[in-house]
Protein backbone atom coordinates (compact mmCIF):
# COMPACT_ATOMS: atom_id res chain seq x y z
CA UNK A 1 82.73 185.99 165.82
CA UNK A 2 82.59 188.08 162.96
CA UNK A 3 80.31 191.01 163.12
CA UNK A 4 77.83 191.39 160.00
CA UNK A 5 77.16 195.10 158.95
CA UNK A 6 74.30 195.80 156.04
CA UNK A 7 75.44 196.88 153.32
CA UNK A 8 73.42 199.48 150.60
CA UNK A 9 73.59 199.18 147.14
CA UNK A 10 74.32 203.27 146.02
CA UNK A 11 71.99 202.36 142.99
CA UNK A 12 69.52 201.01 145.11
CA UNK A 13 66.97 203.37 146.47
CA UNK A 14 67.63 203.69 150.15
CA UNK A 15 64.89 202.38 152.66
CA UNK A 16 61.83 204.98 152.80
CA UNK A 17 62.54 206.60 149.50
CA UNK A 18 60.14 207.66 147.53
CA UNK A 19 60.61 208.74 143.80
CA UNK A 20 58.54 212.09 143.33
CA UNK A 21 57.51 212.31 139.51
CA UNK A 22 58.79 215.22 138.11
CA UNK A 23 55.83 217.72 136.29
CA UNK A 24 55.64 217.28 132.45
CA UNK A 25 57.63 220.07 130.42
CA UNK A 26 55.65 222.88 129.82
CA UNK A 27 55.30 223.31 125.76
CA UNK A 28 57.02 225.58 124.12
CA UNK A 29 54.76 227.93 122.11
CA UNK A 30 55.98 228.82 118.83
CA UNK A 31 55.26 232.19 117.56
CA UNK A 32 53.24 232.11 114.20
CA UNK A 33 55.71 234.05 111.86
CA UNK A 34 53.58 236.61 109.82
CA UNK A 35 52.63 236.51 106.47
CA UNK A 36 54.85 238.17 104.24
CA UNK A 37 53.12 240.54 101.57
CA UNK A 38 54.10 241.02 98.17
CA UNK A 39 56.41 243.69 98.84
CA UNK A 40 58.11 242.32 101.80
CA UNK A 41 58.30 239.13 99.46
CA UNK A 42 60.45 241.07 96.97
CA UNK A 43 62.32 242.56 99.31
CA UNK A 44 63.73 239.11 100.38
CA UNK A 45 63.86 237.58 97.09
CA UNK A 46 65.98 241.02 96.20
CA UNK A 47 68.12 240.66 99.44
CA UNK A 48 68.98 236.95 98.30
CA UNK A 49 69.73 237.57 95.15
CA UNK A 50 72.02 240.92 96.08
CA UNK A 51 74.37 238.06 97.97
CA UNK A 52 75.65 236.49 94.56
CA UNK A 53 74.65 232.90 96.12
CA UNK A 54 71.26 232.69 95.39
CA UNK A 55 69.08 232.90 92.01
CA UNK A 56 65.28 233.21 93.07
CA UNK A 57 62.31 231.98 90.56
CA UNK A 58 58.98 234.27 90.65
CA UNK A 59 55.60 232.42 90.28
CA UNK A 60 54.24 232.86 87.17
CA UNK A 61 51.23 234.67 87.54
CA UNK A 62 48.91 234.99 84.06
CA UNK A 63 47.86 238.41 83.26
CA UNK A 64 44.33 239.27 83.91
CA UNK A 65 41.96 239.09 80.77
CA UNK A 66 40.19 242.53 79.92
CA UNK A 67 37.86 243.31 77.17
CA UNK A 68 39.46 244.06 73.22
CA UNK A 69 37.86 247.48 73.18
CA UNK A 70 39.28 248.37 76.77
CA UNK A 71 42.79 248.02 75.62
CA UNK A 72 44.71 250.93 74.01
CA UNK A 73 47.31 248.95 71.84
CA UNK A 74 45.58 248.52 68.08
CA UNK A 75 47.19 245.13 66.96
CA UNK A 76 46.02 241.76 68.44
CA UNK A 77 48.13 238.38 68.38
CA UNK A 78 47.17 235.07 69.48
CA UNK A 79 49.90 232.52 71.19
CA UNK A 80 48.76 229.07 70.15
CA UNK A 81 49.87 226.10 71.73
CA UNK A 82 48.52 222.29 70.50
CA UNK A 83 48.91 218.53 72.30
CA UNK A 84 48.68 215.80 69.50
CA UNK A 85 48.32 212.27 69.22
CA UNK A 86 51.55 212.04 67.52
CA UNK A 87 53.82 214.11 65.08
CA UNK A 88 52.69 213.98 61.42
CA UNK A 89 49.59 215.97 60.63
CA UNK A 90 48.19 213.95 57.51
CA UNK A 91 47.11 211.39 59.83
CA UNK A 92 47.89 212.61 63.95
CA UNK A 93 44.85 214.77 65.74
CA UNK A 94 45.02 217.52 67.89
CA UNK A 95 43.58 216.77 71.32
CA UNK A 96 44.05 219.68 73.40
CA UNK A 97 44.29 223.33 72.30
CA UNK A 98 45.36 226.84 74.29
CA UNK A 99 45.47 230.23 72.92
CA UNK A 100 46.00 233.46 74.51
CA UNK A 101 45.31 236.56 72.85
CA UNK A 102 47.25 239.80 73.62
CA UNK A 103 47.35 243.54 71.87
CA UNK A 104 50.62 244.98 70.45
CA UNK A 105 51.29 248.83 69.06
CA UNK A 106 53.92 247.64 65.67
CA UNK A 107 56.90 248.53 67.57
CA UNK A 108 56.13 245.47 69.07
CA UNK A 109 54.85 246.94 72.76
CA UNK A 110 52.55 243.92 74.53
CA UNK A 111 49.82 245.03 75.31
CA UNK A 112 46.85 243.35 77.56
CA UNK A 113 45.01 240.09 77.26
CA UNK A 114 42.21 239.98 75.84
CA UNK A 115 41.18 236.68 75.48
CA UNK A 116 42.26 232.99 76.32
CA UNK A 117 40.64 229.50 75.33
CA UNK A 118 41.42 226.13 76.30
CA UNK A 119 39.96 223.05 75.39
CA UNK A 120 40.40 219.15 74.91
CA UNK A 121 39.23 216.97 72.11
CA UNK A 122 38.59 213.00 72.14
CA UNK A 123 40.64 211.39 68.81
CA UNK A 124 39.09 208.51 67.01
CA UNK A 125 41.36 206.31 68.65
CA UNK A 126 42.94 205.32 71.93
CA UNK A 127 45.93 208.31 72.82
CA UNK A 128 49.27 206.39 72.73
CA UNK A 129 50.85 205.04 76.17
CA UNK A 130 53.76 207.95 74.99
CA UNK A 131 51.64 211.05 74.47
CA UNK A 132 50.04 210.34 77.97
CA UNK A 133 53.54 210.45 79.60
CA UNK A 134 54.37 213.37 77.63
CA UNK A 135 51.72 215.48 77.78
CA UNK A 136 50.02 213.49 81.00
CA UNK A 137 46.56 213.76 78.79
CA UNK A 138 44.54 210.48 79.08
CA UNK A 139 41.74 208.47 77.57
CA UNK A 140 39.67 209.22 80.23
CA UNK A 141 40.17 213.49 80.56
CA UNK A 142 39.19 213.42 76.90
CA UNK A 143 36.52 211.40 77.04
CA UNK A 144 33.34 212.96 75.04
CA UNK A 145 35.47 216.39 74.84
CA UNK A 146 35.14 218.62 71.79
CA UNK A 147 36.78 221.63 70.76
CA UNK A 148 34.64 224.51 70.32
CA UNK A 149 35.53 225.66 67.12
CA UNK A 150 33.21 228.95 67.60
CA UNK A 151 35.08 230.08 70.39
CA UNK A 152 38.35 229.34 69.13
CA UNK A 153 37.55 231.38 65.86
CA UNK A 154 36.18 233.86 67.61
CA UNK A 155 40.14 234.85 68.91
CA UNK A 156 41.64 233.73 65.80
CA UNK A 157 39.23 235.68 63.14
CA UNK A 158 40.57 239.53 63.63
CA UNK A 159 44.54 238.03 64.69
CA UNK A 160 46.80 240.02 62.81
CA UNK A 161 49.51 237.27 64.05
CA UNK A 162 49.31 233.46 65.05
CA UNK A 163 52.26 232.54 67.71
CA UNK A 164 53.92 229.18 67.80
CA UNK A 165 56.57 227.71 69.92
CA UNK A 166 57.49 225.51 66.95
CA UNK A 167 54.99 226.98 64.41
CA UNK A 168 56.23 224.30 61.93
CA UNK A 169 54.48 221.59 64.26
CA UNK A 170 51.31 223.44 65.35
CA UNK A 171 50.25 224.91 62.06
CA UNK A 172 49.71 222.02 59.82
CA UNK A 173 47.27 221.07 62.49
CA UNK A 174 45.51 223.91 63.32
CA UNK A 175 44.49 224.83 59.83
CA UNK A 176 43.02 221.24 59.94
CA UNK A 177 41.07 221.94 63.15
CA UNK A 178 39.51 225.19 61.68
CA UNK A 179 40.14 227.23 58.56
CA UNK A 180 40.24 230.46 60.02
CA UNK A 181 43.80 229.86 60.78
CA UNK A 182 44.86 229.30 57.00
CA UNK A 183 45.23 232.99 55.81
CA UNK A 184 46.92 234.38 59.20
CA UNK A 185 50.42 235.46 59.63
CA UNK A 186 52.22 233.12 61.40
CA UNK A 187 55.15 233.04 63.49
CA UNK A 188 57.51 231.14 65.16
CA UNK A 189 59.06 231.80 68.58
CA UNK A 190 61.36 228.57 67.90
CA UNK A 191 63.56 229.77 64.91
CA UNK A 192 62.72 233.72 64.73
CA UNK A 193 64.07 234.63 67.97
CA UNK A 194 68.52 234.31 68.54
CA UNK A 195 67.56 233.24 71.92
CA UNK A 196 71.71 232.14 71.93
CA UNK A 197 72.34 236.02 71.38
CA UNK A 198 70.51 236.82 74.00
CA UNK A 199 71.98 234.88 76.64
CA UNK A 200 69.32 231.56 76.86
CA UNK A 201 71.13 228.14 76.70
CA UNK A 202 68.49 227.13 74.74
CA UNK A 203 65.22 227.32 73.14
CA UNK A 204 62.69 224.94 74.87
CA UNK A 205 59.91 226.85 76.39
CA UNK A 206 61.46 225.31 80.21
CA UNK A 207 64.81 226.25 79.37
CA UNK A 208 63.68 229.96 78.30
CA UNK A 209 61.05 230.43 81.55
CA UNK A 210 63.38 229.77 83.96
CA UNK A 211 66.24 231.57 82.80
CA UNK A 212 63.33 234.09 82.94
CA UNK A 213 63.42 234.34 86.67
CA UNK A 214 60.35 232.22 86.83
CA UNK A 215 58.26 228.85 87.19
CA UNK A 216 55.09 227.87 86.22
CA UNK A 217 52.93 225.14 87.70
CA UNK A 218 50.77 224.03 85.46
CA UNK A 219 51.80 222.75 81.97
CA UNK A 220 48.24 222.39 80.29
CA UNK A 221 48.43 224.37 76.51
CA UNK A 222 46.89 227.40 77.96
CA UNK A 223 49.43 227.50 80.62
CA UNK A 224 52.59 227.26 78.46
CA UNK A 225 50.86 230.23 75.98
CA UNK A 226 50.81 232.73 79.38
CA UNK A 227 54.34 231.36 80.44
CA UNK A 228 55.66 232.26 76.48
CA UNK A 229 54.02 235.62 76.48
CA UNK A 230 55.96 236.63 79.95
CA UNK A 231 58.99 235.47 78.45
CA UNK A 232 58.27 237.47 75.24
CA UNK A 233 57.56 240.61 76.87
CA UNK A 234 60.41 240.73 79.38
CA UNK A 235 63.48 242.40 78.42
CA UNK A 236 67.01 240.26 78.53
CA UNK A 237 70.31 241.10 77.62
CA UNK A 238 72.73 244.22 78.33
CA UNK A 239 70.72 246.01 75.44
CA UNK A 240 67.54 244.41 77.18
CA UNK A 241 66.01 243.86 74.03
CA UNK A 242 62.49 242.62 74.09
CA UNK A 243 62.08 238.84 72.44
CA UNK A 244 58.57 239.70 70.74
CA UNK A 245 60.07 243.00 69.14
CA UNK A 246 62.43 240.61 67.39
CA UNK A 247 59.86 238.17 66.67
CA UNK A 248 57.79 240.53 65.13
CA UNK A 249 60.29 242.12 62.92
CA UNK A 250 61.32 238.34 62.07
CA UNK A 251 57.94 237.48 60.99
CA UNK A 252 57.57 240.58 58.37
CA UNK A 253 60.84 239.36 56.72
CA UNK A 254 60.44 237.90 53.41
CA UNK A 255 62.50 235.11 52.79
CA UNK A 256 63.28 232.62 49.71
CA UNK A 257 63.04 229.21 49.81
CA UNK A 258 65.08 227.14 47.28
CA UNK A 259 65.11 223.41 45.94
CA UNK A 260 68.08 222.04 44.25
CA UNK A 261 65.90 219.61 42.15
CA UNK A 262 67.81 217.24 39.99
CA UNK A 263 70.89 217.89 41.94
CA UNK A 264 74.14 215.81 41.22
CA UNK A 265 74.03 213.17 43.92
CA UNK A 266 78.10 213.32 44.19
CA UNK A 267 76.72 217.30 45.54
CA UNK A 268 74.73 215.93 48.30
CA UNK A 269 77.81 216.34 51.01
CA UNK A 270 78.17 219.96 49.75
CA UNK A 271 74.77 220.90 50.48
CA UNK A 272 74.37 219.56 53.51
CA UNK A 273 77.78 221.47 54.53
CA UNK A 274 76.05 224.59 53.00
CA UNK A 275 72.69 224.08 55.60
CA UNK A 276 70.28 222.22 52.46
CA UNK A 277 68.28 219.95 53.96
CA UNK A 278 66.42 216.79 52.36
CA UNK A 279 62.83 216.53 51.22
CA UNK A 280 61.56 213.02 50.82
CA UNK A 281 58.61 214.66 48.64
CA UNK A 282 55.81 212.88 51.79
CA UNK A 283 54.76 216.50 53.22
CA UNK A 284 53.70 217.77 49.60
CA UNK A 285 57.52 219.45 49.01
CA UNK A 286 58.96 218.82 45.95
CA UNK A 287 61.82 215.69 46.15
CA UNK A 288 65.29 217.57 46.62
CA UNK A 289 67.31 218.97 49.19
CA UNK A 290 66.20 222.40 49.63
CA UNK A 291 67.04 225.59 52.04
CA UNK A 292 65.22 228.58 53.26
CA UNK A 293 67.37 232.13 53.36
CA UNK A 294 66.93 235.93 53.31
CA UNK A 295 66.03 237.44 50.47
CA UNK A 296 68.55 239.53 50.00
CA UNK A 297 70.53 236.49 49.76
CA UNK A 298 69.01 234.96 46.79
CA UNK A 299 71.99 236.19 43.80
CA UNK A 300 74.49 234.88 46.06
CA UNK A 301 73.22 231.19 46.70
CA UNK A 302 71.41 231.49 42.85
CA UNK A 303 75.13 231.80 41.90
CA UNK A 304 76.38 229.25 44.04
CA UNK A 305 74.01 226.83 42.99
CA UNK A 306 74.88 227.05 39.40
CA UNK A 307 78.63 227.26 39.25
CA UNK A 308 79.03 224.84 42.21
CA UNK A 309 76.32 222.40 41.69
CA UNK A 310 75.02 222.28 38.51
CA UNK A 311 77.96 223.75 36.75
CA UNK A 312 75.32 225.61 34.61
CA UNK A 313 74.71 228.87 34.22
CA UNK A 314 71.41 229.05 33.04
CA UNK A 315 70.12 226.66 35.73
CA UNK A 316 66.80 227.82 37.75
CA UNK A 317 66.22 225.87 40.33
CA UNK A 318 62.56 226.05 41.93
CA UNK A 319 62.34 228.81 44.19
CA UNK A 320 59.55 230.23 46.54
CA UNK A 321 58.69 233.69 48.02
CA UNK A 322 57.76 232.82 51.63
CA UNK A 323 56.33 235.37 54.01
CA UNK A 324 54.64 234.93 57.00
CA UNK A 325 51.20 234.17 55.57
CA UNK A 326 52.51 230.91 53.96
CA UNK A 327 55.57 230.50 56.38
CA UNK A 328 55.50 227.08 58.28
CA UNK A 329 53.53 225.13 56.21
């Protein structure tokens, strides 16, 4: 007879075993890491930027506002910035405004801030579904808004200078929000700075603050004027020239502004080559194609103009003295 052993499956648990549960892991505390103050903060962003492998973007911070007769600097200049239902004045309206307002000695030193105003306005019709995505104003943030033309004035009245990032768009409407904007120096921070020449791949007000070192959160009209006056006032370049000393030296030029009227048509390729642009007559400019240059300039292209276009040398075409009280218009 065979004898029968028991056998005992290794997986099994063997008879009278009994599993004790094993205790929970203890939690592992994490240390809280301090907060780091602003000079530690530096110190990092410094220590990053020392390796060559990092570029490191400073929070924008607007400049506190103190009162006019507090600051030292005798000029005053207000950075204007407008949101519009759409792109011709005649019929578009404004419906949002920011200006900042900032002192300046005329060796073009910035000064402090002296006042800022923001405001939204409701149009007489809907905003377009594309101005909302632009500008991410709606219907409903404007509702029963109004601009408060007192307050506004009361920055623009004793400007000695209007700012523009594109001073070609926002002037045409701000002279039709309030008059006081009519007979101010303007200037334009667009096509009066060689942001090229001084290292910027280009000239949008993005491009230009964060090749600044910096960022920006919001991107309401007010907020864009502080971001444009950091990026004024900071010095760039090997030379480290300061933006808003050539925009202010820009904007005292006097410059001549010429339209070949009556031009050969067969001439049209030649002066667009030459940098003439065309006037179709429906923003109040005479019908021609027409160029703006430095006054000093004038004999040369008055003498091109007549033995290259109009083979004439008595020819006067209609020319303009522009400055910065009627620049931009």
């Amino acid at each position: 007879m065979k004898n029968s052993s028991a056998q005992f499956d290794l997986f099994d648990e063997a008879p009278g075993y009994r599993e004790v549960p094993r205790p929970a892991p203890r939690p592992v505390r994490k240390q809280a890491t301090p907060p780091l103050d602003a000079r530690d903060e530096e110190e990092v962003a410094q220590r990053l930027e020392a390796t060559g492998r990092f570029q490191v973007l400073r929070k924008l911070v607007p400049r506190p506002v103190i009162p006019r007769s507090e600051s030292a600097h005798p000029r005053l200049a207000v950075l204007v910035d407008t949101e519009t239902t759409g792109l011709q004045h005649a019929k578009d309206e404004v419906i949002e405004i920011g200006a900042v307002a900032f002192t300046y000695d005329d060796d073009g030193t910035v000064g402090d801030v002296v006042g800022v105003y923001g405001g939204l306005r409701q149009p007489s019709s809907p905003i377009p579904p594309e101005i909302t995505r632009l500008t991410g104003i709606t219907d409903e943030m404007v509702e029963g808004q109004e601009i408060d033309i007192d307050a506004l004035d009361v920055l623009i009245k004793p400007a000695d200078l209007i700012i523009a990032h594109n001073a070609g768009f926002d002037r045409p409407f701000c002279e039709k929000l309030s008059p006081s904007f009519i007979p101010k120096a303007w200037a334009c921070s667009v096509s009066e700075i060689r942001w090229a020449d001084l290292g910027f791949e280009g000239n949008k007000l993005g491009y230009l603050v964060g090749q600044s070192g910096l960022f920006h959160e919001g991107h309401r009209a007010t907020d864009d004027c502080h971001a444009l006056l950091e990026v004024l006032s900071r010095p760039v370049g090997d030379e480290m020239i300061v933006p808003f000393v050539e925009l202010l030296r820009s904007s005292t030029r006097s410059r001549v502004r010429i339209f070949a009227e009556n031009s050969p048509f067969d001439m049209k390729d030649h002066l667009k080559a030459r940098g003439y642009r065309w006037s179709d007559g429906s923003d109040g400019r005479p019908k021609a194609w027409w160029t703006e240059i430095d006054e000093e300039r004038y004999d040369d292209e008055l003498r091109y103009l007549r033995t290259e276009i109009y083979r004439w040398e008595d020819a006067e075409p209609l020319t303009l003295h522009i400055t910065a009280e009627n620049r931009f218009r």
